[in-house]
Protein backbone atom coordinates (compact mmCIF):
# COMPACT_ATOMS: atom_id res chain seq x y z
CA UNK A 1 -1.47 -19.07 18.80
CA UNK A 2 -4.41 -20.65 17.58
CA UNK A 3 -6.60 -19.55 20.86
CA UNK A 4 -6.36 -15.78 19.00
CA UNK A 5 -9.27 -17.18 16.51
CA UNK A 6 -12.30 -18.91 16.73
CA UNK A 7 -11.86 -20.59 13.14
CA UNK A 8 -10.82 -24.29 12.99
CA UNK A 9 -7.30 -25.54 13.34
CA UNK A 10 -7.68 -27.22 9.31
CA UNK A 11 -9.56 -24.87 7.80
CA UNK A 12 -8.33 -24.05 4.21
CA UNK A 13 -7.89 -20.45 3.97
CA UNK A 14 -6.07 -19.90 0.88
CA UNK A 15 -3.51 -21.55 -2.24
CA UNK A 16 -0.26 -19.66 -1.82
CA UNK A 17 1.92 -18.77 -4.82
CA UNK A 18 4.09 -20.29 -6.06
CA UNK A 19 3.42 -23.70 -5.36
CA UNK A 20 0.10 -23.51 -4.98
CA UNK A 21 -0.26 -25.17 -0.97
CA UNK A 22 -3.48 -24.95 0.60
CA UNK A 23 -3.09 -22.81 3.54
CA UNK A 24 -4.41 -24.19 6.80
CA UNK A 25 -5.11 -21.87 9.62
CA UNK A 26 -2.69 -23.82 11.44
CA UNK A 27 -0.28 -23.47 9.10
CA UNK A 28 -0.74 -19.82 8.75
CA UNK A 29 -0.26 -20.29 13.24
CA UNK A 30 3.00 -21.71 13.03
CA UNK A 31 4.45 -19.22 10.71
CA UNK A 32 3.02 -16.51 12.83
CA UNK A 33 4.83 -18.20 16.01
CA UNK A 34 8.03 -17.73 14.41
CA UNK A 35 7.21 -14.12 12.98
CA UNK A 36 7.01 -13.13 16.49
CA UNK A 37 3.07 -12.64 16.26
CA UNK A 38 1.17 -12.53 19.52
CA UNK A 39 -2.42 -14.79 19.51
CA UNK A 40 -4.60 -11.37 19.28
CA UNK A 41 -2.60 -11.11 15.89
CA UNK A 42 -3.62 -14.44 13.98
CA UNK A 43 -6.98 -13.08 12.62
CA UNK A 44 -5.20 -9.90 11.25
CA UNK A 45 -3.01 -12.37 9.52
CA UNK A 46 -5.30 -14.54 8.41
CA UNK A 47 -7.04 -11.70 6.66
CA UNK A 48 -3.61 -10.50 5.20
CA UNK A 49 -3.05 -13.88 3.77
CA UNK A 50 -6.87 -14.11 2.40
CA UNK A 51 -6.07 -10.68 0.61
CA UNK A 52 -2.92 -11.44 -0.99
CA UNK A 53 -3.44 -15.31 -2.52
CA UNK A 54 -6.03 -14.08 -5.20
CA UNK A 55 -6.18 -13.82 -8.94
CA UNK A 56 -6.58 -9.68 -8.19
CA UNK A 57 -4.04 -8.90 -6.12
CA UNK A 58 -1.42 -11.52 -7.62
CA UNK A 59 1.07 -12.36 -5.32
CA UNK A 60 2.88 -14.84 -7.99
CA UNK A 61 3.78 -12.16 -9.95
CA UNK A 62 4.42 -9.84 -7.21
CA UNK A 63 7.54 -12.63 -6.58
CA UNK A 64 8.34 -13.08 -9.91
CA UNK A 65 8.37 -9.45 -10.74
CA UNK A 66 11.97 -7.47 -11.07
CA UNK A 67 10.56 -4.80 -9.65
CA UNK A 68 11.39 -3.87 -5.73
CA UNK A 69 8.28 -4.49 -4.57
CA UNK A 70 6.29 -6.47 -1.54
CA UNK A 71 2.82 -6.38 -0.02
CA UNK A 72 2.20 -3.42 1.68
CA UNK A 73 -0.48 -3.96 4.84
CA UNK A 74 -2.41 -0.51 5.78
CA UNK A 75 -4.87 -1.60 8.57
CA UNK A 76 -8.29 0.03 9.97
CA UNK A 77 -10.76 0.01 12.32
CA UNK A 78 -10.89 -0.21 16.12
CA UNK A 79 -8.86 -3.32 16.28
CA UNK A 80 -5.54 -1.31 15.38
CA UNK A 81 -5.67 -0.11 18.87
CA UNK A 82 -6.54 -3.32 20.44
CA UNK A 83 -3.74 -5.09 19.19
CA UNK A 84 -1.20 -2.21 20.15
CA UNK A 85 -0.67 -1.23 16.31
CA UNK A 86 1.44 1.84 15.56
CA UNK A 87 -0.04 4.51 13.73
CA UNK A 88 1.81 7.70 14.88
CA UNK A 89 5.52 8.37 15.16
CA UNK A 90 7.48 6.25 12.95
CA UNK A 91 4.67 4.77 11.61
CA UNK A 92 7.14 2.44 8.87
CA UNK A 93 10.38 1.66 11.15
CA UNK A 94 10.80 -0.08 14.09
CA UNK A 95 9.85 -0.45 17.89
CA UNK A 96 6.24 -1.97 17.12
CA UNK A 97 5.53 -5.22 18.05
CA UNK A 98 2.43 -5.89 15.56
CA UNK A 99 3.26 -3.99 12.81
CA UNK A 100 6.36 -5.72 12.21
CA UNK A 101 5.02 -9.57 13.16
CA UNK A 102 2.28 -8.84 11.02
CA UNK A 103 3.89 -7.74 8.00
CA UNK A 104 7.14 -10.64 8.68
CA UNK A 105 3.96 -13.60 9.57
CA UNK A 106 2.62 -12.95 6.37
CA UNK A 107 6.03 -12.82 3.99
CA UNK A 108 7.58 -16.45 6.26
CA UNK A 109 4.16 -17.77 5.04
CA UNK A 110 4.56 -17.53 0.84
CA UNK A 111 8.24 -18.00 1.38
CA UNK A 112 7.79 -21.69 3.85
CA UNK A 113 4.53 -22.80 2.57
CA UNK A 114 4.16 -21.40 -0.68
CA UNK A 115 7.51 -21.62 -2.09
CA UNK A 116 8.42 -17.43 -2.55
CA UNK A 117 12.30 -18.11 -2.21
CA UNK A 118 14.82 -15.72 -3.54
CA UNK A 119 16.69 -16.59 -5.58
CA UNK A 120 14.56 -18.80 -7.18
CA UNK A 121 11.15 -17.59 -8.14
CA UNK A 122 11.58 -14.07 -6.53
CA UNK A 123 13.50 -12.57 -8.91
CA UNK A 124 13.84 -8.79 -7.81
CA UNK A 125 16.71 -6.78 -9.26
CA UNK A 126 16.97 -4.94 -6.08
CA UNK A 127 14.54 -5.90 -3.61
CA UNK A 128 12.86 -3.60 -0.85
CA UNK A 129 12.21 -3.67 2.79
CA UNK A 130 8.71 -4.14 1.81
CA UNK A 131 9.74 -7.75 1.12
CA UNK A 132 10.60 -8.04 4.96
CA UNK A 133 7.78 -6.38 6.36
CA UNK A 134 5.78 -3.03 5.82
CA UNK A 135 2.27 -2.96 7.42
CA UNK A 136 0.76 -0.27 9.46
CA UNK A 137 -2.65 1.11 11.12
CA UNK A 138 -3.70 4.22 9.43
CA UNK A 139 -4.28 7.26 12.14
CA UNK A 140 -8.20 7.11 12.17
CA UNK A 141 -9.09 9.50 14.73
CA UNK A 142 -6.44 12.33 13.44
CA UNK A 143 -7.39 12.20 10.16
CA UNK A 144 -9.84 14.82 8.15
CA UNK A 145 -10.14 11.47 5.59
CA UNK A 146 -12.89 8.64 5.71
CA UNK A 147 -10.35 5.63 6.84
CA UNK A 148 -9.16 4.39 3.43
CA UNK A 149 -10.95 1.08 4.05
CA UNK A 150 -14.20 2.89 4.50
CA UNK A 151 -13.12 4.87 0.96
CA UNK A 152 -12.79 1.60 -0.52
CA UNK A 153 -16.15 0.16 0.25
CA UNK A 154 -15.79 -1.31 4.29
CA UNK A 155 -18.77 -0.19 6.32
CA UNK A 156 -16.64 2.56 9.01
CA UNK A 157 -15.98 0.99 11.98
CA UNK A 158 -14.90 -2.59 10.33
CA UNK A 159 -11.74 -3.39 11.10
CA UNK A 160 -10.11 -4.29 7.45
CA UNK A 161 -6.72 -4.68 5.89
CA UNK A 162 -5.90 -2.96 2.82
CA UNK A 163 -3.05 -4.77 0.27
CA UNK A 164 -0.96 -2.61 -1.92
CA UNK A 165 1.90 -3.83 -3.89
CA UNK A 166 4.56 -0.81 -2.85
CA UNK A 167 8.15 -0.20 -3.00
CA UNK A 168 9.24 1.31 0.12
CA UNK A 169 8.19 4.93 1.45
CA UNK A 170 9.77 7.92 -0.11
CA UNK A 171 9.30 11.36 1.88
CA UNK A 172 7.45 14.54 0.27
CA UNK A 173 8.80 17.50 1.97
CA UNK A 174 7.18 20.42 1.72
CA UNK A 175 7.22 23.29 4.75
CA UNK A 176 5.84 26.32 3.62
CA UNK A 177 2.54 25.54 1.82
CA UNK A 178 -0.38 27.09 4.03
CA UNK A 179 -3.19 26.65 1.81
CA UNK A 180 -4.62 23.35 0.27
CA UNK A 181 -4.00 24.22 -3.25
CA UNK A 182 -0.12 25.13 -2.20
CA UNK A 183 0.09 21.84 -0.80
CA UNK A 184 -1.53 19.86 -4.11
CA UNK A 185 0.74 21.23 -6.38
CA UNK A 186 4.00 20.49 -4.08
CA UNK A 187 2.53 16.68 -3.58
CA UNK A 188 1.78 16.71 -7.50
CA UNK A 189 5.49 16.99 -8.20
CA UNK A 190 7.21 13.76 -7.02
CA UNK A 191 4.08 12.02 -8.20
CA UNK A 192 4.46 12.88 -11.34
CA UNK A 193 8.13 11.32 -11.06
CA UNK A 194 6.83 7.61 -9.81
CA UNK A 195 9.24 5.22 -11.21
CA UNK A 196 9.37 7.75 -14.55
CA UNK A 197 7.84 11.15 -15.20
CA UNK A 198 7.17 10.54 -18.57
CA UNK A 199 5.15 7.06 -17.87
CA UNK A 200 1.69 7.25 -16.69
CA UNK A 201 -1.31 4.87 -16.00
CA UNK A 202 0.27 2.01 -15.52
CA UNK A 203 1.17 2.17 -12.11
CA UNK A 204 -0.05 3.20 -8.74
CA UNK A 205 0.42 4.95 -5.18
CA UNK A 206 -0.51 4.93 -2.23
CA UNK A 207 -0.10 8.69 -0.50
CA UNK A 208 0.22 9.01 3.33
CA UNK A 209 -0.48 12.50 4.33
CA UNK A 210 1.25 13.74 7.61
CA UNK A 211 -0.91 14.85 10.57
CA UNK A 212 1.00 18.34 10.10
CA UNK A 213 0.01 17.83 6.23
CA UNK A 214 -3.31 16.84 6.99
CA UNK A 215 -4.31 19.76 8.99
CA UNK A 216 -4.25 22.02 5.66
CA UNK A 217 -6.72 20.02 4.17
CA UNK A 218 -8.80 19.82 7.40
CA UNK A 219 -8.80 23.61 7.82
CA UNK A 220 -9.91 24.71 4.75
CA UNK A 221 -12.58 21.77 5.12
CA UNK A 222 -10.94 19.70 2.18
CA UNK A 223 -12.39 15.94 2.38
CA UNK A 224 -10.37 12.89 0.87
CA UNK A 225 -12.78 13.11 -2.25
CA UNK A 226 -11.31 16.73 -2.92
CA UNK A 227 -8.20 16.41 -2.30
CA UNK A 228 -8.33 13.26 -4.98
CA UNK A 229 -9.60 15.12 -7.77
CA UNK A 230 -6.96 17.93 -6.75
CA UNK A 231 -4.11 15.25 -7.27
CA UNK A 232 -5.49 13.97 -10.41
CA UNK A 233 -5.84 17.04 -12.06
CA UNK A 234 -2.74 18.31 -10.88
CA UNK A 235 -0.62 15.29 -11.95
CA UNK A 236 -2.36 15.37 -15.40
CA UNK A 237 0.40 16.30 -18.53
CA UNK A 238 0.25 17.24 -21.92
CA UNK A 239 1.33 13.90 -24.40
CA UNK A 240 3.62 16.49 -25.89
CA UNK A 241 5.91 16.21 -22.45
CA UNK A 242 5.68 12.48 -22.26
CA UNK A 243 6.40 10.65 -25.98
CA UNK A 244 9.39 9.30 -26.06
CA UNK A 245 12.37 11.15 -27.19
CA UNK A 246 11.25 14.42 -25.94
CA UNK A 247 13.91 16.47 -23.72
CA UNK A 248 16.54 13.91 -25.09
CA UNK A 249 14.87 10.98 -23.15
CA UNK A 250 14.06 7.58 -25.08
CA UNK A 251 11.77 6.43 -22.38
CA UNK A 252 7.72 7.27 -22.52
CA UNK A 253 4.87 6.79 -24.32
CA UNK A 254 4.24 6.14 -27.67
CA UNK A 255 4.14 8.84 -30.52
CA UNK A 256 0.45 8.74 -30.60
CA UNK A 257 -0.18 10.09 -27.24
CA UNK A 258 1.42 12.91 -28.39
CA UNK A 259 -1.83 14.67 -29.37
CA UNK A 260 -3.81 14.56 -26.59
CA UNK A 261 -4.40 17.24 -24.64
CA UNK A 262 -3.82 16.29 -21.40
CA UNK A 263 -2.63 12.38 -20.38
CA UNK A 264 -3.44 11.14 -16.57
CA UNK A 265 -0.32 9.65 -14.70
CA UNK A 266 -3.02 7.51 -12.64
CA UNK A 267 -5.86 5.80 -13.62
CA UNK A 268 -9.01 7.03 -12.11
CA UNK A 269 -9.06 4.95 -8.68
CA UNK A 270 -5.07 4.73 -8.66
CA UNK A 271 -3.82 6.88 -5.88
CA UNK A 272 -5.16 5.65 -2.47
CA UNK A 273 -5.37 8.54 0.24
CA UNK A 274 -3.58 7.52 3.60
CA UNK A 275 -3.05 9.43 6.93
CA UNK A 276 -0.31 8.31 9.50
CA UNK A 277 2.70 9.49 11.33
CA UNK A 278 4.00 11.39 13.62
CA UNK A 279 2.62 15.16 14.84
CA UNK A 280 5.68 16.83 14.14
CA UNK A 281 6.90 17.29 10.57
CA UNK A 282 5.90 18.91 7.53
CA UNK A 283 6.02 15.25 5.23
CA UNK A 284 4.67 13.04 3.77
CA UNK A 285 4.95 9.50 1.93
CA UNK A 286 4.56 8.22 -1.29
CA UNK A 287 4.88 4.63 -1.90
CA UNK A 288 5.12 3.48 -5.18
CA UNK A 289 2.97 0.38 -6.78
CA UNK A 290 4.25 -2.07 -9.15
CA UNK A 291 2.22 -2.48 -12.54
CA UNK A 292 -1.52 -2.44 -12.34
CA UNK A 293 -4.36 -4.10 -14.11
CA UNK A 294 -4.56 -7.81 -15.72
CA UNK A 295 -1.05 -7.77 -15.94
CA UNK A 296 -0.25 -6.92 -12.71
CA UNK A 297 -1.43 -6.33 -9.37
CA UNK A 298 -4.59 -4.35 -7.76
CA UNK A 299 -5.54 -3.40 -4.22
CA UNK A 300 -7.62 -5.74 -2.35
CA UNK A 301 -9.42 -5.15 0.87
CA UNK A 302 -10.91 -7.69 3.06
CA UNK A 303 -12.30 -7.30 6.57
CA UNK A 304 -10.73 -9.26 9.86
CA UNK A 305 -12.63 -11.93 10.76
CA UNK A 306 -12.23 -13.23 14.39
């Protein structure tokens, strides 16, 4: 395992949560042995592991957290290929070698290193698949988008891992929109309803259009930056709707909010713009974040480093 990277056996990569364990690269080997990982896979784990043991991304909390949530790998660049990654038909389930070893190397690392048990200081009320695995190559060369590393500052070209603290996928159907505004305002919907329709800012998404999606948006000559400011106008409310008690509903925001104008339900870099799956199949995915900010978790994204 360790002839996949050119890094040294002992070199200190990270602390891992909750313990706070230095993590070897040799450590970080074994674990990826029994994940199932083959050698070409270390350095995309490394990188995965380098991304999640930071103040910004959290991963301690992430554990400790009721909420169903895991880290959620989206990878880019040229390397996806190399390695074999999926990007296409079932892009989240089964049948691919990396994106599964991946995703599993990086969760048997926090839990036998780091200390991540459940039970003990992973506390989830439900839990999610997401704590298992979930990590997948976006589908670069179908896409009308920049590759969402490249949207988040990675030169293009890079290969880069993207970490996103997400429930699992939930679909989007929507089969008759033809134009991109159509589309928008059917995507807009089940947005507005992450984790609570009438609770907004606090958390984010990450929104995997469909190839069969996509090709509305590429079409009409939409690029990722427009299609953004579509979604966050469109999922944009009036307080009115959202204070609590309205419609018979205790949850929401305070009574304040109910004067202004129009509330966002995402902060302004809080939806991240994915393309994968299939070619057949007018859906999408939404996966949902847990809280953001200093009091929870933010998107990190590193580059792979052989």
């Amino acid at each position: 395992m360790l002839e996949g990277t050119t890094r040294a056996s002992d070199e200190v990569v990270a602390t891992a949560p909750p313990d706070l364990v230095e993590l070897t690269v040799e450590k970080i080997a074994v674990n990826a042995v029994m994940a199932g990982c083959r050698p070409e896979y270390l350095p995309w784990v490394i990188a995965a592991i380098e991304a999640v043991c930071n103040d910004t991304f959290n991963m301690h909390g992430l554990l400790a957290t009721t909420m169903p949530v895991g880290p959620v790998l989206i990878c880019n660049g040229p390397g996806t290929k190399a390695i074999g990654m999926n990007s296409g038909i079932n892009v989240f389930g089964q049948g691919n070698r990396a994106n599964l070893t991946i995703g599993r190397a990086v969760q048997l690392v926090i839990r036998n290193v780091g200390g991540g048990r459940p039970g003990e200081v992973d506390r989830a009320t439900h839990g999610s698949p997401s704590k298992i695995s979930f990590c997948f190559a976006e589908d670069e060369a179908g896409s009308p988008f920049r590759p969402l590393s490249v949207q988040r500052g990675i030169d293009e070209g890079v290969d880069a891992i993207t970490v996103f603290a997400g429930e699992g996928p939930k679909c989007i159907v929507d089969q008759l929109a033809r134009t991109p505004e159509q589309l928008i305002a059917s995507l807009a919907e089940p947005l507005m309803g992450l984790h609570h329709r009438k609770l907004v800012v606090g958390f984010d998404v990450v929104l995997v259009v469909s190839p069969d999606h996509s090709r509305i948006f590429h079409e009409a000559k939409w690029s990722d930056v427009e299609v953004l400011e579509a979604l966050y106008a469109a999922t944009a409310r009036p307080g009115a709707e959202l204070v609590r008690g309205v419609g018979g509903i205790a949850e929401g925001v305070p009574e304040e909010f109910g004067e202004i104008p129009s509330l966002p339900k995402f902060r302004s870099d809080g939806i991240l713009l994915a393309h994968a799956g299939g070619g057949a199949g007018l859906f999408s995915s939404m996966i949902g974040g847990w809280v953001n900010g200093e009091m929870g978790s933010n998107p990190v994204t590193v580059e792979v480093r052989r």
